[in-house]
Protein backbone atom coordinates (compact mmCIF):
# COMPACT_ATOMS: atom_id res chain seq x y z
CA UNK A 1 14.35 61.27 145.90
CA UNK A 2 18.19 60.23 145.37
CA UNK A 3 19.01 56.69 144.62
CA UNK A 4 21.97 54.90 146.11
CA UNK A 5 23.10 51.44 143.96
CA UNK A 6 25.33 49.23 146.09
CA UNK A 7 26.96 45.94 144.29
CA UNK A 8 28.63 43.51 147.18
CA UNK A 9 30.16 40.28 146.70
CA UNK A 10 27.04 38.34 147.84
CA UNK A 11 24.10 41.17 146.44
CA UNK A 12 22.83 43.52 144.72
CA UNK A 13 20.90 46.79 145.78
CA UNK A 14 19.42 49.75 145.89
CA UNK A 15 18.41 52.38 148.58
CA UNK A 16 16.17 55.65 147.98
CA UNK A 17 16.17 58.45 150.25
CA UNK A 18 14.29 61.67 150.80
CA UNK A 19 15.74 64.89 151.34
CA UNK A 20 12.37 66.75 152.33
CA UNK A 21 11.93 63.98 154.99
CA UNK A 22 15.05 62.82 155.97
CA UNK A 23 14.37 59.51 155.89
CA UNK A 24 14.77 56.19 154.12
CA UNK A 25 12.23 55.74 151.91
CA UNK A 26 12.52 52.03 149.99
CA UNK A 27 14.88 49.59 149.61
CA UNK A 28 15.28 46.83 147.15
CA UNK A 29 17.95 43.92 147.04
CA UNK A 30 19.32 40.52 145.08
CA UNK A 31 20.82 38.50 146.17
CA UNK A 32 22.88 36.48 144.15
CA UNK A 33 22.66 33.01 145.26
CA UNK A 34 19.46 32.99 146.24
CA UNK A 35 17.54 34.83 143.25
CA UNK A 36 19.73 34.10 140.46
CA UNK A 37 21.20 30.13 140.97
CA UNK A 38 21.88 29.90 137.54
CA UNK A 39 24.98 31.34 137.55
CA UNK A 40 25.93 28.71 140.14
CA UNK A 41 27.46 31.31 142.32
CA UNK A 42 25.97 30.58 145.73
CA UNK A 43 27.65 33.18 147.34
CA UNK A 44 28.55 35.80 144.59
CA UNK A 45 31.03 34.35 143.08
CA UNK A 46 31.80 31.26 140.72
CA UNK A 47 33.60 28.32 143.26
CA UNK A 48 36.50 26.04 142.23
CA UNK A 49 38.91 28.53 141.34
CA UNK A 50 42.29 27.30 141.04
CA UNK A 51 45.43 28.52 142.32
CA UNK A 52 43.48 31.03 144.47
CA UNK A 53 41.52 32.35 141.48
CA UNK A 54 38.25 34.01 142.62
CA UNK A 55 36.05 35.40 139.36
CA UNK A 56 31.92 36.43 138.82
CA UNK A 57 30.12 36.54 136.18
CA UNK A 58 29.29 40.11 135.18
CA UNK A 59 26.39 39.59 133.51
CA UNK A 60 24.85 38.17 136.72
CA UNK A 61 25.46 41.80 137.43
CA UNK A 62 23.22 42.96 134.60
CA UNK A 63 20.63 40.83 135.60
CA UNK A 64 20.57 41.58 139.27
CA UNK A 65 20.83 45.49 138.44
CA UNK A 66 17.43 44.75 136.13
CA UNK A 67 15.64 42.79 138.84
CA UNK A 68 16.47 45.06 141.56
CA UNK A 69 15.19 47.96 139.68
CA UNK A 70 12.10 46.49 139.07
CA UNK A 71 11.28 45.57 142.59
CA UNK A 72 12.15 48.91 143.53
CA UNK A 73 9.60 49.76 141.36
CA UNK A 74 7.15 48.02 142.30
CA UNK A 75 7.18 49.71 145.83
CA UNK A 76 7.68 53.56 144.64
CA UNK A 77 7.57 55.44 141.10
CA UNK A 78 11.17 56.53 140.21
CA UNK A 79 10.03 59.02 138.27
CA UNK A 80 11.15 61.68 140.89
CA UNK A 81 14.64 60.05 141.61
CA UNK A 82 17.15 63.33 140.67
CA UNK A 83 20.05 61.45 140.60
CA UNK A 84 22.03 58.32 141.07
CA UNK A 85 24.58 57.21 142.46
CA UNK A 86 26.60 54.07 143.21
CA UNK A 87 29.32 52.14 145.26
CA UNK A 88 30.99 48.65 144.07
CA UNK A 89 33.09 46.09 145.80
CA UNK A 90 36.43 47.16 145.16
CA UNK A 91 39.18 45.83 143.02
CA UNK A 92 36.70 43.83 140.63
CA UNK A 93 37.52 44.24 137.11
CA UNK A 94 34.99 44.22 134.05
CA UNK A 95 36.41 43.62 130.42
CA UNK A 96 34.34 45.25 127.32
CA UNK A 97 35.74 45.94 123.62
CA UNK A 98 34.80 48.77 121.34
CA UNK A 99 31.34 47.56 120.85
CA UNK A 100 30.27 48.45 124.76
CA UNK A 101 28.99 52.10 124.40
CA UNK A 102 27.17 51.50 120.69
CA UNK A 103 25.34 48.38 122.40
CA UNK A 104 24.72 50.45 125.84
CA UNK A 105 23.11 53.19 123.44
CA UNK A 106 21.11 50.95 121.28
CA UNK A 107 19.48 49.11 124.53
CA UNK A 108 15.90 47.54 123.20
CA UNK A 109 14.16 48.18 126.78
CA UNK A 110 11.49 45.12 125.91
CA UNK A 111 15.01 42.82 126.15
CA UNK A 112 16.89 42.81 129.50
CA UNK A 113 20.67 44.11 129.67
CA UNK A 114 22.55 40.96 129.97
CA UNK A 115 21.19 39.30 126.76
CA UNK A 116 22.26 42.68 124.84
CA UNK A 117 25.78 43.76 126.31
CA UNK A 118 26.81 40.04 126.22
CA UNK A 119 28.67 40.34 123.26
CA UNK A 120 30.48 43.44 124.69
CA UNK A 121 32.65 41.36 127.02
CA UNK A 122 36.34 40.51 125.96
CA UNK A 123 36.91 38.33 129.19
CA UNK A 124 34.06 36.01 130.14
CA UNK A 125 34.82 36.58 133.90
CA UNK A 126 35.97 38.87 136.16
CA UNK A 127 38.27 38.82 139.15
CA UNK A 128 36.89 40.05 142.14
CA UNK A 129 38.46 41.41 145.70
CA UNK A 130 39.57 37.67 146.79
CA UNK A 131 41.07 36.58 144.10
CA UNK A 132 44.90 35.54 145.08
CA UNK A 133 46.09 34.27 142.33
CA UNK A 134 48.54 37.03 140.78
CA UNK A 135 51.67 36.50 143.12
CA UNK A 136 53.95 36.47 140.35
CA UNK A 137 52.29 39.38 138.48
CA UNK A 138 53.09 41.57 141.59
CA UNK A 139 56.92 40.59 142.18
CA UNK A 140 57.20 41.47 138.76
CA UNK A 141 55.15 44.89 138.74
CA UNK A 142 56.73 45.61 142.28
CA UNK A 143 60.65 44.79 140.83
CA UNK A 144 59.99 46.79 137.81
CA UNK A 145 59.49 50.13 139.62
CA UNK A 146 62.25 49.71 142.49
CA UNK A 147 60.10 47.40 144.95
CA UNK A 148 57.44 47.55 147.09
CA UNK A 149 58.33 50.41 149.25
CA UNK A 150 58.59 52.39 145.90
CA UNK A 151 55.10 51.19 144.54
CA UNK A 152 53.14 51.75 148.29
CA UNK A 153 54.52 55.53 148.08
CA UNK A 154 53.39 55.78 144.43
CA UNK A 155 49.56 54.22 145.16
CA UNK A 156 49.18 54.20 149.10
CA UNK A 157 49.59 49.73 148.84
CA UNK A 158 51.96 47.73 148.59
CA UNK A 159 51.43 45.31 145.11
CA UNK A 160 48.33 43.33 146.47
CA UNK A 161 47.20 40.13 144.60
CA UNK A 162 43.60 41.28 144.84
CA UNK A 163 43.83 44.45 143.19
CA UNK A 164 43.31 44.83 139.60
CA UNK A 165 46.93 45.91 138.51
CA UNK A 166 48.46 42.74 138.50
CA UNK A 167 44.92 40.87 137.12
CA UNK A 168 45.30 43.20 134.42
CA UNK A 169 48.68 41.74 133.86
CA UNK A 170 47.66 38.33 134.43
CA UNK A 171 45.08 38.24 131.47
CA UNK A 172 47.70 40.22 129.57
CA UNK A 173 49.92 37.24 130.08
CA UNK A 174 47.66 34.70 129.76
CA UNK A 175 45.09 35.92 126.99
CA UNK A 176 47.08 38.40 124.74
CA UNK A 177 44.45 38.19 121.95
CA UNK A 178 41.77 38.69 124.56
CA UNK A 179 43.51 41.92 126.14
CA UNK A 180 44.27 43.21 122.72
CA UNK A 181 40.28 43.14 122.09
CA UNK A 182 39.64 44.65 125.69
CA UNK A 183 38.63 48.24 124.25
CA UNK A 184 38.25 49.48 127.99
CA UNK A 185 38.64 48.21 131.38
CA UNK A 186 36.40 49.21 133.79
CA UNK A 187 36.07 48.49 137.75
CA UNK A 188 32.92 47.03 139.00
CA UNK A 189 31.70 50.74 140.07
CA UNK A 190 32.73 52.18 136.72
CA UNK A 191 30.85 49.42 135.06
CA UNK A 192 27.80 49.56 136.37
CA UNK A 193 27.97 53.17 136.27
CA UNK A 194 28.34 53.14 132.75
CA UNK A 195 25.39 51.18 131.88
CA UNK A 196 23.23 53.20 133.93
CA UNK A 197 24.82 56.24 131.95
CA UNK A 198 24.75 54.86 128.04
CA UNK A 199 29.00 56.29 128.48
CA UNK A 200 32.29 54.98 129.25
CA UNK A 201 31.87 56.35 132.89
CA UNK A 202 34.72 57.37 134.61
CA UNK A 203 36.45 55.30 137.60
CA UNK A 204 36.72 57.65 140.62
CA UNK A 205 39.78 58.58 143.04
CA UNK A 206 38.25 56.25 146.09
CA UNK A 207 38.19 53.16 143.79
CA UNK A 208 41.22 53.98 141.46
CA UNK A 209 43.43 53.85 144.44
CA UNK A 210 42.32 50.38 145.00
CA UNK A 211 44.41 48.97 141.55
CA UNK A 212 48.03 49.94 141.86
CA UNK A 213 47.63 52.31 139.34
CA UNK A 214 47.02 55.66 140.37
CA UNK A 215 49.02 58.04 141.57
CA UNK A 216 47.80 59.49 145.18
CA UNK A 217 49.57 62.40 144.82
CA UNK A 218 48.21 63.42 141.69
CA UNK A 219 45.02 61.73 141.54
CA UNK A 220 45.96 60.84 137.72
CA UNK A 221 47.27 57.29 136.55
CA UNK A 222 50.53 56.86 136.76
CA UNK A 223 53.29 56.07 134.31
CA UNK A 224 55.43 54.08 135.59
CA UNK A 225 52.56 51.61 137.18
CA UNK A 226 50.88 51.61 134.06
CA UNK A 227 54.22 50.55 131.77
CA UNK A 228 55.16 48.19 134.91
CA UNK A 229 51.57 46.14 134.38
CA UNK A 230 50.59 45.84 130.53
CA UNK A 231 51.06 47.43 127.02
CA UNK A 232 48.60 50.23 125.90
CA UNK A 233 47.08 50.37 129.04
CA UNK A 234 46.67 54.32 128.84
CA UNK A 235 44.36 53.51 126.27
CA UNK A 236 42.19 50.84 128.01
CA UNK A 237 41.59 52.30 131.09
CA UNK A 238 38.40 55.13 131.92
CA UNK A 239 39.35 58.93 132.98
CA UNK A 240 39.61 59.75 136.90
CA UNK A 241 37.13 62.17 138.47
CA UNK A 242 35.76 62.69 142.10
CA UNK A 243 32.80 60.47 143.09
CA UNK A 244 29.34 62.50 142.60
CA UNK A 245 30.72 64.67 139.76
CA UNK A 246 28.01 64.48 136.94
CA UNK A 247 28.68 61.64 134.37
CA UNK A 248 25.36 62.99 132.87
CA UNK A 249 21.69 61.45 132.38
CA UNK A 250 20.11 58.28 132.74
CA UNK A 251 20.48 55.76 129.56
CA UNK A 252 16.87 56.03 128.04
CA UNK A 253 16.84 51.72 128.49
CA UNK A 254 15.54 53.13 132.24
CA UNK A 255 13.55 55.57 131.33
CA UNK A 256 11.43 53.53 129.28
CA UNK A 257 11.65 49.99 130.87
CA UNK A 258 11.79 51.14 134.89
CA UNK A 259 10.06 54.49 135.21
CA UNK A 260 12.99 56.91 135.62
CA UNK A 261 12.82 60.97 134.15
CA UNK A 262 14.67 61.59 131.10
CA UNK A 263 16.62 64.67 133.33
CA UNK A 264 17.37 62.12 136.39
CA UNK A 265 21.49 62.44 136.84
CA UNK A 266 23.93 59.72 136.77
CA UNK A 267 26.96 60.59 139.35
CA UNK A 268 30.33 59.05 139.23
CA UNK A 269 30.37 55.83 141.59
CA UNK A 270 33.04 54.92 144.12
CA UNK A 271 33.62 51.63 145.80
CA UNK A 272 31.97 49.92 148.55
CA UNK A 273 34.74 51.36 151.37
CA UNK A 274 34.95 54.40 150.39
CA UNK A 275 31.19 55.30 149.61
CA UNK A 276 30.62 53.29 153.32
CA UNK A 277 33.07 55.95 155.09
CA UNK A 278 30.69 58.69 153.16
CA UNK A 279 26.91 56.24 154.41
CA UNK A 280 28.91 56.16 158.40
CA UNK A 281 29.13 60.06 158.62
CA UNK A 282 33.15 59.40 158.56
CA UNK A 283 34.85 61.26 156.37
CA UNK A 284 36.07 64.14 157.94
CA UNK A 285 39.78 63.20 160.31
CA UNK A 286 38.66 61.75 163.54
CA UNK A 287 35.78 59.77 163.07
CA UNK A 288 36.74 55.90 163.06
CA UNK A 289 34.70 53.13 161.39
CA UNK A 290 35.73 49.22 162.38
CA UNK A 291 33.58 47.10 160.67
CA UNK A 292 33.01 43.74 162.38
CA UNK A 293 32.45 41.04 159.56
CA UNK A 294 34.03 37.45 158.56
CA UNK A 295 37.12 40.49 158.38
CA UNK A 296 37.77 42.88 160.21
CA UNK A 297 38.18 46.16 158.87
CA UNK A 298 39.65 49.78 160.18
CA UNK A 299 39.18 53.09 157.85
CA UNK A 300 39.29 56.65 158.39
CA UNK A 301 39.72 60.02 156.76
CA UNK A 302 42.85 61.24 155.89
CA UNK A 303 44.23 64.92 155.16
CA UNK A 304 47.16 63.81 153.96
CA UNK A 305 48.40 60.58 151.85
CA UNK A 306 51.02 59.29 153.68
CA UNK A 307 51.39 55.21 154.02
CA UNK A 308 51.70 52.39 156.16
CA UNK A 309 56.08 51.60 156.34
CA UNK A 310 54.98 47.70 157.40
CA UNK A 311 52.70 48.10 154.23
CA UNK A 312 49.54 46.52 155.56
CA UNK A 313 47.51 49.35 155.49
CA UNK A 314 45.93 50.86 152.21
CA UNK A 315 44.95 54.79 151.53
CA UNK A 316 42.41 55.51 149.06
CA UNK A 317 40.50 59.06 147.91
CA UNK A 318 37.95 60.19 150.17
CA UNK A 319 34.36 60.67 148.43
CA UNK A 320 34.23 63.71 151.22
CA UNK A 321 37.91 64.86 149.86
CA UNK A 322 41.63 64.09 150.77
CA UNK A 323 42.09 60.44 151.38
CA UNK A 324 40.78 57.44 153.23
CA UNK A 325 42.78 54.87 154.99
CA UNK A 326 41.77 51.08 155.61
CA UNK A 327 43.26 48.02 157.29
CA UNK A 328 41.98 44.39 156.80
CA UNK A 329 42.05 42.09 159.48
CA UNK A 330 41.55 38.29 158.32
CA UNK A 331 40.65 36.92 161.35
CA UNK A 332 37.77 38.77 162.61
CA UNK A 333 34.36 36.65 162.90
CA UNK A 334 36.37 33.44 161.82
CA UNK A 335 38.29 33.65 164.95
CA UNK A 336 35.21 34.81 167.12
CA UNK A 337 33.07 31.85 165.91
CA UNK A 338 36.25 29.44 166.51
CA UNK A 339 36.87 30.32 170.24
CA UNK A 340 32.90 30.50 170.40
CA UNK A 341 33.06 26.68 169.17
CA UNK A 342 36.07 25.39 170.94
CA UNK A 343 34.70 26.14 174.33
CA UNK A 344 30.65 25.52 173.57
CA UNK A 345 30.05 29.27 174.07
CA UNK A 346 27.35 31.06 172.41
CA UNK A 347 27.41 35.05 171.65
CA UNK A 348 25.82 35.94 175.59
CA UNK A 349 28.98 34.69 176.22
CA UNK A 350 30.70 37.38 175.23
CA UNK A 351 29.00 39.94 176.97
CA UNK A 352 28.35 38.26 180.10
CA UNK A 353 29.35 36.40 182.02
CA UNK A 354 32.73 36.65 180.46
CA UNK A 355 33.36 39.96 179.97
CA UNK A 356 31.76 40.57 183.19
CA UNK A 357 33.71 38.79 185.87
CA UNK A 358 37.07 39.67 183.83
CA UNK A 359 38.88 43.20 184.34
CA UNK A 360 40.19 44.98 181.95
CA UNK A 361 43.95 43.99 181.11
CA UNK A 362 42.31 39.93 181.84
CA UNK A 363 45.29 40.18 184.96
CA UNK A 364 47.89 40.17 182.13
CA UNK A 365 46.45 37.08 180.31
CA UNK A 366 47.55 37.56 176.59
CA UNK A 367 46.67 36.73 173.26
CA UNK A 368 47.68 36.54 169.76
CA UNK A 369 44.01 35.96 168.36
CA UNK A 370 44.76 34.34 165.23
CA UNK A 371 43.34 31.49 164.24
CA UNK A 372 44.58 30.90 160.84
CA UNK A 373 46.87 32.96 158.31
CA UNK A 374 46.37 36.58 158.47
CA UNK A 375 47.09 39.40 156.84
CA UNK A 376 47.51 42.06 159.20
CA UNK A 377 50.28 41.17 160.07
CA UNK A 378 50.86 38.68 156.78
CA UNK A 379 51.64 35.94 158.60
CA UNK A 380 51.01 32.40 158.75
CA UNK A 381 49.46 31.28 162.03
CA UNK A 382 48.03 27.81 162.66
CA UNK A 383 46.12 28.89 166.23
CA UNK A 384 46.46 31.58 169.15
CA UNK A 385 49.87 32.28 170.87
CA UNK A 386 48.87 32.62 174.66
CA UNK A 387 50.85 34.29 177.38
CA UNK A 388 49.89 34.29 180.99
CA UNK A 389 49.31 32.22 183.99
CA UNK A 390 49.17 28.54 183.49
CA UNK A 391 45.78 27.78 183.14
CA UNK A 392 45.33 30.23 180.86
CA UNK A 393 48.04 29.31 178.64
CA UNK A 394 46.50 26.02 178.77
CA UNK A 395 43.45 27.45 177.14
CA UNK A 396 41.27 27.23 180.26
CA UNK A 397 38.68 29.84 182.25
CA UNK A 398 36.60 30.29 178.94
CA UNK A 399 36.17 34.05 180.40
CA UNK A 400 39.20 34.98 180.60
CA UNK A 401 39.78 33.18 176.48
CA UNK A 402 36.97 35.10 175.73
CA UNK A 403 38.62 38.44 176.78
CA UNK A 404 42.25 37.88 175.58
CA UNK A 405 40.72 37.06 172.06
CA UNK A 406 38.69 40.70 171.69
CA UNK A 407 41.51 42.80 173.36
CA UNK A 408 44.09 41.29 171.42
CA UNK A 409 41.98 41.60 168.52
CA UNK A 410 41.53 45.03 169.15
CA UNK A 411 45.52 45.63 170.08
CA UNK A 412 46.20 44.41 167.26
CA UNK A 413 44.15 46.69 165.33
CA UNK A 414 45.14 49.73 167.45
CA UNK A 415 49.13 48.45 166.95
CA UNK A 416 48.40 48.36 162.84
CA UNK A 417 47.04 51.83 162.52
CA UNK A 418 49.54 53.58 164.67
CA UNK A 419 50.89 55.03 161.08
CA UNK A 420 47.99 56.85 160.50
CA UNK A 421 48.65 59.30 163.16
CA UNK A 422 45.12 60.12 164.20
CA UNK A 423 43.98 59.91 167.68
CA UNK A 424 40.24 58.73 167.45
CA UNK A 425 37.28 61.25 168.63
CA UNK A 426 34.53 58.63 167.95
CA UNK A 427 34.41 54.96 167.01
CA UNK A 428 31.36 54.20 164.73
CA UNK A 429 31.27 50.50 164.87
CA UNK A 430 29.46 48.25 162.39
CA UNK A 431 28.92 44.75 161.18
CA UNK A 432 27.10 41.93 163.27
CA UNK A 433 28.99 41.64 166.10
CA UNK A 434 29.13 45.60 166.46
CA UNK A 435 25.37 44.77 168.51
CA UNK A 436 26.97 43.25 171.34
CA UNK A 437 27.58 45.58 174.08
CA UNK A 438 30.18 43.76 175.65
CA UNK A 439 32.94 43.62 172.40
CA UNK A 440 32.16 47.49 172.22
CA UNK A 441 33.02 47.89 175.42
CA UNK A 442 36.39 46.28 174.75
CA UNK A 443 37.04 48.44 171.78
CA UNK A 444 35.96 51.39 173.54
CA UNK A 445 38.36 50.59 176.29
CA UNK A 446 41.49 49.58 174.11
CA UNK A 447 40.85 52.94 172.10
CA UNK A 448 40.35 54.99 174.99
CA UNK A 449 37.47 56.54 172.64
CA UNK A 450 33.33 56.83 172.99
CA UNK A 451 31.91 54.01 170.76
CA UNK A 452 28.70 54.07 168.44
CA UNK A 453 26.81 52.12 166.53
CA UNK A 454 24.61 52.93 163.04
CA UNK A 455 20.63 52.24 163.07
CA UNK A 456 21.43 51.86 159.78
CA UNK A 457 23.10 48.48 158.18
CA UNK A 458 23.76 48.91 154.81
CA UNK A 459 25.97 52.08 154.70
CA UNK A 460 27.48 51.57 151.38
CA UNK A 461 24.48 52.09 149.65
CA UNK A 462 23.43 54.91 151.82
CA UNK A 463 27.17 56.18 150.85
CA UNK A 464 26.00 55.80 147.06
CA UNK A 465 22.44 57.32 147.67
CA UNK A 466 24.33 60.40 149.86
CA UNK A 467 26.57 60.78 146.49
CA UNK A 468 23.42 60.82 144.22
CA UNK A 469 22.52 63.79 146.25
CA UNK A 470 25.77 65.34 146.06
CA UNK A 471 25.72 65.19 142.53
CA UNK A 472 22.65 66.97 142.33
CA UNK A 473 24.35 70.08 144.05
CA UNK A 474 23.96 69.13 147.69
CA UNK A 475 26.05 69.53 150.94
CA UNK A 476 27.60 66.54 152.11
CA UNK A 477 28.18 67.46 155.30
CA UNK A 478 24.00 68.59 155.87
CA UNK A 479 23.25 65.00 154.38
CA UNK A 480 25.61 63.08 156.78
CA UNK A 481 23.71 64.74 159.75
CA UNK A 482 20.30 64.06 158.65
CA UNK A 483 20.63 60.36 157.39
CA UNK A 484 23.95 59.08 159.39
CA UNK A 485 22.26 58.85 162.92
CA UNK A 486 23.02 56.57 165.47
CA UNK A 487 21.35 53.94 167.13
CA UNK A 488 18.79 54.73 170.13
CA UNK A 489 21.29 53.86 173.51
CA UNK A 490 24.19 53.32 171.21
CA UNK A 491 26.90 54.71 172.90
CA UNK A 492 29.55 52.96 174.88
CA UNK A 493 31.71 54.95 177.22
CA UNK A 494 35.80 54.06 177.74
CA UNK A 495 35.82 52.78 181.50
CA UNK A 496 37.17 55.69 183.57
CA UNK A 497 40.59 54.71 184.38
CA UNK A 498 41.78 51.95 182.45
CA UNK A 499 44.90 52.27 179.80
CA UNK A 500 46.16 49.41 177.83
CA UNK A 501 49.19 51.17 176.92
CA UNK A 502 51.31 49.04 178.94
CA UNK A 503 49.60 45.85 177.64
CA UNK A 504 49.54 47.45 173.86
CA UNK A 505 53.76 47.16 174.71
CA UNK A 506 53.41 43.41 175.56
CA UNK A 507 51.09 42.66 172.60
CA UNK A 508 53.75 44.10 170.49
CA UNK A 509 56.78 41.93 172.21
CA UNK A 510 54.58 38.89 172.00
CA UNK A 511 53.99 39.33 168.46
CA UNK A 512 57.74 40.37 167.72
C-alpha cells in the first residue's frame, strides 16, 4: 500500500492505494471547520483579516494530520504502507526556529504533535494562497530586479501577492525580531513533510515555483529574488529536489502512535496543482485539466518553461518532469451561481433546456462573463458586458444568458492560454460542475477537443499517493493508467462542424 496526504484550504486527508489491485483502498479526511471549531476557522482559515490578509493556524494542521491518521487507522493497518507521499495548497508558508528538527525527533507518541512542536513556531500564523495583502512588498521585489517582465522570466509569474516571496518580505518588514528567529521557512508541503520525516524536508520544483523564488531554468533559488525579498534568506529556506525523491523514513512518533513500519519511506511532497496534474493522468504535453470550482482553473504539462507576456498565467515543475502551466480564473462558480440566481434557474438549466434550444455561436449573442473583479484578465468588472441583439443585451431569453456565460467563459479561457502553445488532445475536466453534460459540451466545442471526466474526485491526494509509489521505485506512467481512469460514459465529443474561431476574434475585440 502507498499513502497519498493531501492538505487543502478547507481539509485534511489521506488516500491509500494498492498496487497489486489497482484500486483505492481507504480514505480518511478532516475537515477543518467541522472537526476542529476551535480554531475558529470555519472554512480553513482564520476570518477578519485585514487589508486582504488571509492566515491559518498551523497547528490546526498538526492536529488534523493526527486525527486523520488515526481514522485511517481505524479502517486498515498501515503497517504495510511503503511509502508516503504528499501534496499541499500552494503558496502557504510555515515559520519554525532552530528548535523544529530536535522537537520533531524527540516526539513523545502518548502526546499529540501540536502540543509538542508548538514552541517551534517563530510566526503564530501563516499566510495561505488568498492572502492579498503584500501589494507593496511586490512593487518593491518586482522594481528591485528590473520589473515584472524581468521577475515572470526569472520564476514563470509575475510578483503575485499570494505567493510566499513577498509574505516573506512582509514579516521581514513587519516582525524583524520574529524573522531573525525564523531558523527555516518551509511551504505547507515541506512542512508537513517534515514532520512526517523527523528532517528539514526539502520543498520540491512544483511548489518552489509557486514563491517567486526559484529559478525555472535552473531549478535552484535564485539570487537576485532571494536579495530582492529579505536578508539571509539563503539560509532560511529548505534545499530543492524533485517530488517523490526519498527524504528517508517515517519519524518513529508514527511508528509507535499510528501503526506505520519502521522501513515505510517518506517522499518529497509537491503542492496541491501540481501533484493534481500527476492524480488526472496529465502530465505528459497534451492532456488538459480545467478544474471547475468557486475558480476556475487551466493547467497542463509543459516541455519547455516559457511564460505568459500578459503575465496571467503561472509555470511550475512538473512532478512527471519539465514544467506545468496554470491559469486562474476568478469568476468560475461565482458567476455560474449568479446568472443561475438572477434568472431563478437551477443547474438542469444548464443542460437543458438552455443549452438545448441554443446553437452553438448563441446567433452571435456575446458575453464578457464576469461578474465581479477578475484576475484573468486583472480587471475590475462590476457585471457582464453583453453584445448582441437587443433582447439579449437587455439580459433576456435566460437560454441564450445561459450560453453566452459558459462560451465566454470558456473563450476566455481558450484566449488566456494561447501562450502556451499546445493544441489540446484531451480535456480531463473536474470540479462540480464538470458532471453536467451540457457545460462539457460547451468546452468540448470551444476547444475543438474530446472531453472527460475523472471517477475519481480528490486527485491531489491520489497525485500524493501516485508519488508515494514513485518514491518507492515505481513507473509513473504504469500508475497513471491503472488508477487515473475515467468515468463510465464520460466522454463528450466536439460537435462535428462547429468552430468558434471567428467568435474567439469577437470575444477578444469585446474585451479589448
Amino acid at each position: 500500500m502507498y499513502l497519498g496526504i493531501d492538505s487543502s484550504t478547507q481539509s485534511l486527508s489521506g488516500m491509500l492505494i494498492d498496487l497489486e489491485s489497482g484500486r483505492i483502498l481507504q480514505e480518511a479526511s478532516v475537515n477543518f471547520g467541522a472537526d476542529l471549531p476551535h480554531y475558529s476557522a470555519p472554512s480553513g482559515f482564520i476570518p477578519g483579516g485585514s487589508n486582504g490578509e488571509v492566515h491559518s493556524d498551523p497547528r490546526m494542521w498538526l492536529e488534523a494530520l493526527d486525527l486523520m491518521l488515526s481514522r485511517l487507522s481505524a479502517q486498515t493497518s498501515l503497517a504495510t504502507v511503503k511509502a508516503v507521499g504528499g501534496s499541499g495548497q500552494q503558496h502557504g508558508s510555515v515559520y519554525v526556529d532552530d528548535t523544529f528538527v530536535s522537537r520533531l525527533q524527540s516526539l513523545d507518541s502518548s502526546g499529540n504533535l501540536f502540543s509538542q512542536l508548538s514552541p517551534a513556531f517563530s510566526r503564530a500564523t501563516s499566510p495561505i494562497w488568498m492572502d492579498t495583502s503584500t501589494g507593496r512588498q511586490c512593487a518593491e521585489i518586482a522594481a528591485a530586479v528590473g520589473g515584472n517582465s524581468e521577475v515572470c522570466r526569472i520564476t514563470g509569474s509575475v510578483a503575485v501577492e499570494r505567493f510566499t516571496g513577498s509574505q516573506i518580505r512582509k514579516f521581514f518588514q513587519h516582525d524583524p525580531a520574529g524573522y531573525q528567529r525564523t531558523g527555516r521557512i518551509h511551504l505547507v508541503s515541506s512542512f508537513i513533510c517534515s514532520v512526517m520525516s523527523g528532517c528539514h524536508a526539502p520543498i520540491d520544483f512544483g511548489d518552489g515555483a509557486g514563491m517567486n523564488l526559484m529559478n525555472l531554468a535552473s531549478c535552484q533559488w535564485d539570487e537576485s529574488m532571494m536579495s530582492a525579498t529579505a536578508p539571509a534568506l539563503w539560509e532560511k529556506l529548505p534545499a530543492l529536489a524533485p517530488a517523490g525523491s526519498l527524504v528517508g523514513y517515517i519519524a518513529d512518533y508514527f511508528v509507535k502512535k499510528h501503526g506505520f513500519a519502521p522501513e515505510c519511506k517518506v517522499g518529497v511532497f509537491t503542492g496541491d496543482n501540481p501533484a493534481s496534474l500527476v492524480g488526472m493522468g496529465a502530465t505528459a504535453p497534451g492532456q488538459v485539466v480545467i478544474s471547475l470550482g468557486t475558480s476556475d482553473t487551466f493547467f497542463a504539462g509543459m516541455t519547455e518553461p516559457h511564460t505568459d507576456p500578459r503575465g496571467f498565467g503561472h509555470v511550475f515543475g512538473n512532478p512527471g518532469g519539465g514544467y506545468m502551466c496554470l491559469v486562474c480564473f476568478r469568476n468560475g462558480s461565482l458567476a455560474r451561481e449568479a446568472l443561475r440566481d438572477q434568472l431563478g434557474l437551477d443547474w438542469q438549466d444548464f443542460e437543458a433546456p438552455a443549452l438545448a434550444v441554443t446553437p452553438p455561436g448563441n446567433k452571435g449573442n456575446l458575453m464578457l462573463p464576469f461578474f465581479g473583479p477578475e484576475i484573468t484578465p486583472r480587471r475590475d468588472f462590476d457585471g457582464p458586458v453583453r453584445k448582441g441583439d437587443a433582447e439579449f443585451e437587455a439580459g433576456e431569453n435566460p437560454p441564450a444568458q445561459v450560453r453566452a456565460l459558459l462560451e465566454g467563459q470558456f473563450l476566455n479561457m481558450k484566449r488566456h492560454t494561447d501562450w502556451i502553445g499546445i493544441k489540446a488532445d484531451c480535456i480531463r475536466l473536474t470540479g462540480g460542475a464538470s458532471r453536467n453534460n451540457g457545460i462539457a459540451q460547451v468546452a468540448a466545442d470551444v476547444f475543438g477537443a474530446p472531453v472527460e471526466r475523472l471517477s475519481i474526485a480528490n486527485s491531489a491526494a491520489l497525485g500524493a499517493a501516485i508519488l508515494a509509489a514513485v518514491t518507492d521505485g515505481c513507473d509513473m506512467a504504469t500508475l497513471q493508467n491503472m488508477f487515473c481512469k475515467t468515468a463510465a460514459d464520460s466522454r463528450v465529443c466536439p460537435t462535428t462542424g462547429v468552430d468558434y474561431s471567428h467568435a474567439l476574434c469577437e470575444f477578444a475585440a469585446l474585451l479589448g
